[in-house]
C-alpha atoms as a PDB file:
ATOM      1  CA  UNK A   1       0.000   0.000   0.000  1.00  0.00           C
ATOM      2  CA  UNK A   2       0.732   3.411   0.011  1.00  0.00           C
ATOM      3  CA  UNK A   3       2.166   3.290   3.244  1.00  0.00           C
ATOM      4  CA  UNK A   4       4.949   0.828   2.562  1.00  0.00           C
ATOM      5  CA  UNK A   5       6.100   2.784  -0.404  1.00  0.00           C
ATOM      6  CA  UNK A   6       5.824   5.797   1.606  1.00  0.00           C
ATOM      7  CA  UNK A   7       8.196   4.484   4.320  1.00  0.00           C
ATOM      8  CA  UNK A   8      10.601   2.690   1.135  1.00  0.00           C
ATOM      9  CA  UNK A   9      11.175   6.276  -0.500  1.00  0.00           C
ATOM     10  CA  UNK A  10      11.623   7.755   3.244  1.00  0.00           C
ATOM     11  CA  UNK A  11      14.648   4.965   4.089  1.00  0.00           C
ATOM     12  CA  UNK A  12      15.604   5.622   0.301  1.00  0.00           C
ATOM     13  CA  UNK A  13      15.673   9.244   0.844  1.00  0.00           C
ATOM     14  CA  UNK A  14      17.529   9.046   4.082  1.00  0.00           C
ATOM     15  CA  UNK A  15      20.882   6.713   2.353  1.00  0.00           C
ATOM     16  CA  UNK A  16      20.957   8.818  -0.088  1.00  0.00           C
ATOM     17  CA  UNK A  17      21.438  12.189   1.720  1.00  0.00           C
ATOM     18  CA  UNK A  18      23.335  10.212   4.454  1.00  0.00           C
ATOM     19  CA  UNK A  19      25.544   8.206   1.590  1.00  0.00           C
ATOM     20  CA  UNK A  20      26.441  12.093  -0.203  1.00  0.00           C
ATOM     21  CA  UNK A  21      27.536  13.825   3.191  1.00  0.00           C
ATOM     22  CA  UNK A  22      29.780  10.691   3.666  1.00  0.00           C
ATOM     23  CA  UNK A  23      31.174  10.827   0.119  1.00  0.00           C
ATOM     24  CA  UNK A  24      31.882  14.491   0.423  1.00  0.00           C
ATOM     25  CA  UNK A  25      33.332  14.456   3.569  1.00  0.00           C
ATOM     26  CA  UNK A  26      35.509  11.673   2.258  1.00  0.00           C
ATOM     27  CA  UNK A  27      36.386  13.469  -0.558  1.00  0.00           C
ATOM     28  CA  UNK A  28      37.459  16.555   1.489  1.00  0.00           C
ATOM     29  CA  UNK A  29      39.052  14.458   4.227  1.00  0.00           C
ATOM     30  CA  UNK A  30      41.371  13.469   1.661  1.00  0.00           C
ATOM     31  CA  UNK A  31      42.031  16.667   0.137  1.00  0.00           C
ATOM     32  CA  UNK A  32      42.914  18.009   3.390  1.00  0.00           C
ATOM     33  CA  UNK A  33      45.019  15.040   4.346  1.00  0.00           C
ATOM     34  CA  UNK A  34      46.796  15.821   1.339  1.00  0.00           C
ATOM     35  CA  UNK A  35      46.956  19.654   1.973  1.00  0.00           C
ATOM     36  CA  UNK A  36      48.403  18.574   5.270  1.00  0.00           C
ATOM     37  CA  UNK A  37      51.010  16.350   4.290  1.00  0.00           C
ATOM     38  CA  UNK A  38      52.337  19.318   2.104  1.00  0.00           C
ATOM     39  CA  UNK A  39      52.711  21.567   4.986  1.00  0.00           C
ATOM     40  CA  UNK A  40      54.425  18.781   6.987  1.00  0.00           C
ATOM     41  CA  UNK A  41      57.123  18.092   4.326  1.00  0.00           C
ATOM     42  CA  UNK A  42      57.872  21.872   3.416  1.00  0.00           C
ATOM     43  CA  UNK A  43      58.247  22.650   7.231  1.00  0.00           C
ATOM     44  CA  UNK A  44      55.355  24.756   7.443  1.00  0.00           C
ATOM     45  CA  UNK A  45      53.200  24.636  10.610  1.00  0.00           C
ATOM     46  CA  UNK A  46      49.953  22.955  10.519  1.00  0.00           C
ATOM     47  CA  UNK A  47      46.944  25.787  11.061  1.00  0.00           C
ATOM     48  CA  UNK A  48      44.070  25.366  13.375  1.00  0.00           C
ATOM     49  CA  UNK A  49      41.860  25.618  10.240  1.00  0.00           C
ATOM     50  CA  UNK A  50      43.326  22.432   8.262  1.00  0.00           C
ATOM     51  CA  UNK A  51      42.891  20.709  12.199  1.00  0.00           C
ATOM     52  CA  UNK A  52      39.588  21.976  12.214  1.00  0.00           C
ATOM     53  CA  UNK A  53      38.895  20.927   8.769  1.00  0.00           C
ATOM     54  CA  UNK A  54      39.665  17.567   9.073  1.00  0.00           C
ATOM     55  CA  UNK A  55      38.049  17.332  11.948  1.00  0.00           C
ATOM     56  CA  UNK A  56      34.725  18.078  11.301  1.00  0.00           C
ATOM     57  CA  UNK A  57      35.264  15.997   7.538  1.00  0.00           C
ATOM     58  CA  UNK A  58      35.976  12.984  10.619  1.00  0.00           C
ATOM     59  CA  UNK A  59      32.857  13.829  12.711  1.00  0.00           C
ATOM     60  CA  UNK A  60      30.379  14.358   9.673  1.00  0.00           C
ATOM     61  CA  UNK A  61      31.796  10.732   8.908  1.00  0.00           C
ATOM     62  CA  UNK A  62      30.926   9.534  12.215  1.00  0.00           C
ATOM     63  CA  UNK A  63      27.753  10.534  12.562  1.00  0.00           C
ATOM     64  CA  UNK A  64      26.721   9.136   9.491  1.00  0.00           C
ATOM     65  CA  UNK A  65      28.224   5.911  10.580  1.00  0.00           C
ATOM     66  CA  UNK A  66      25.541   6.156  13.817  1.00  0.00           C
ATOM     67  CA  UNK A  67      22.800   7.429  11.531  1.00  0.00           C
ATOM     68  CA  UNK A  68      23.737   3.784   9.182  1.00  0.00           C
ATOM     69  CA  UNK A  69      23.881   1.976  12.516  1.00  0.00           C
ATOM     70  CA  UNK A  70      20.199   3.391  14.188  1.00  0.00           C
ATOM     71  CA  UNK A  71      18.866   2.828  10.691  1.00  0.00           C
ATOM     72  CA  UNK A  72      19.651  -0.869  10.958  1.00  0.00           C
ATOM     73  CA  UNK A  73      18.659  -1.368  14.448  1.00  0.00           C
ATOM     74  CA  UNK A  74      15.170   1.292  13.492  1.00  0.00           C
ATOM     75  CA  UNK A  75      14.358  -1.969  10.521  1.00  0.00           C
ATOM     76  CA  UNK A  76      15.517  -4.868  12.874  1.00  0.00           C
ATOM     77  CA  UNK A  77      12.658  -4.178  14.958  1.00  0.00           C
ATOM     78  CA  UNK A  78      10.141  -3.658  12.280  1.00  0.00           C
ATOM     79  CA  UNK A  79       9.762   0.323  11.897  1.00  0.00           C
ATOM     80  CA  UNK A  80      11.556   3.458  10.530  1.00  0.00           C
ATOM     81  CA  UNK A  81      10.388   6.987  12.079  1.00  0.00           C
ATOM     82  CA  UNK A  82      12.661   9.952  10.488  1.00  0.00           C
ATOM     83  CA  UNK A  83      10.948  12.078  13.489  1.00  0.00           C
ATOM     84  CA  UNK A  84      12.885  10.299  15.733  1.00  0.00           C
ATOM     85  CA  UNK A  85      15.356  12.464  17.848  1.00  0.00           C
ATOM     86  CA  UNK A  86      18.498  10.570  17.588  1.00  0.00           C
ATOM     87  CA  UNK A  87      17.742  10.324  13.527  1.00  0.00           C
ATOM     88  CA  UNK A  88      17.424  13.966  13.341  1.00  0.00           C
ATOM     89  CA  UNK A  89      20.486  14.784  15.854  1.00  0.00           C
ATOM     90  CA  UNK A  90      22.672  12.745  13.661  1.00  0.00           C
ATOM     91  CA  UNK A  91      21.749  14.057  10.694  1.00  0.00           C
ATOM     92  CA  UNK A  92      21.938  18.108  11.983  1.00  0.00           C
ATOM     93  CA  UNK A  93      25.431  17.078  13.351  1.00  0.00           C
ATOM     94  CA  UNK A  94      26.751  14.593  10.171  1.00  0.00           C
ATOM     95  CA  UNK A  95      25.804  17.883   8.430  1.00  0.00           C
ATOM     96  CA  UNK A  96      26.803  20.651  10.838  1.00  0.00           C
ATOM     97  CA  UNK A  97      30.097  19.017  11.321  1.00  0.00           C
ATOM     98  CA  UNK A  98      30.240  19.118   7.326  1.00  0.00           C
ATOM     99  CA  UNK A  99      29.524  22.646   6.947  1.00  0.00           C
ATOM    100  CA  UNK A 100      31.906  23.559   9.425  1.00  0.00           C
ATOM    101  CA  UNK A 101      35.083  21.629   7.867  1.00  0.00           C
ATOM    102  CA  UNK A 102      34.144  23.348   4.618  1.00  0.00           C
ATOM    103  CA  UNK A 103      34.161  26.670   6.487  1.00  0.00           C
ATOM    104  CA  UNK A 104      37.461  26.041   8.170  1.00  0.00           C
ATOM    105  CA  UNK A 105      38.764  24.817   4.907  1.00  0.00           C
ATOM    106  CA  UNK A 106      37.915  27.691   2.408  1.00  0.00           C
ATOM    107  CA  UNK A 107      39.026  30.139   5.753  1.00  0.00           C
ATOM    108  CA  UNK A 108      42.300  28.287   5.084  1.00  0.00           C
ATOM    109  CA  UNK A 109      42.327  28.668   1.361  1.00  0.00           C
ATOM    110  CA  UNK A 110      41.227  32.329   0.673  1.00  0.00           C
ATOM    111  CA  UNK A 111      42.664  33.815   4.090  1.00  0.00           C
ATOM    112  CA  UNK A 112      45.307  32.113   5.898  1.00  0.00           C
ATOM    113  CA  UNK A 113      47.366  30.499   2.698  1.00  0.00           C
END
């Protein structure tokens, strides 16, 4: 019925935005990695904005790791609510933590360096 297909598309919905913050913060985890590694070998010290960078691109990964994991244990037991508080924590802070490595990142880029 309509409501199994609406829960499928809500589950759907939810990988998919999970699955792209992971992939970006992947993607900018290992461009700062390597931006870091460049400063390390020239000598140059490492700047609380490529530290803060990487650590939020580490977070964001980690929360979408628990938002993965509640998702599994949410279907084990038979139901998926995207109300639920821990979902939506996760995925303000998987997010949040995202927006703030960028932040740190392009502070690093178009100020510092």
């Amino acid at each position: 019925g309509l409501g199994f297909n609406l829960q499928q598309k809500e589950v759907d919905i939810f990988l998919q935005v999970t699955s792209l913050l992971a992939g970006f913060a992947t993607l900018s985890l290992g461009g700062i990695g390597a931006l870091l590694w460049d400063r390390k070998k020239s000598g140059k010290r490492l700047t609380p904005q490529l530290l803060t960078a990487a650590s939020g691109s580490a977070l964001s990964l980690y929360f979408g790791y628990l938002s993965y994991r509640y998702l599994l244990w949410m279907l084990a037991h038979g139901f998926f609510d995207l109300r639920s508080t821990f979902v939506t924590v996760a995925g303000y802070l998987q997010f949040a933590a995202f927006f703030t490595s960028i932040i740190a990142l392009a502070d690093f880029v178009f100020v510092v360096d």
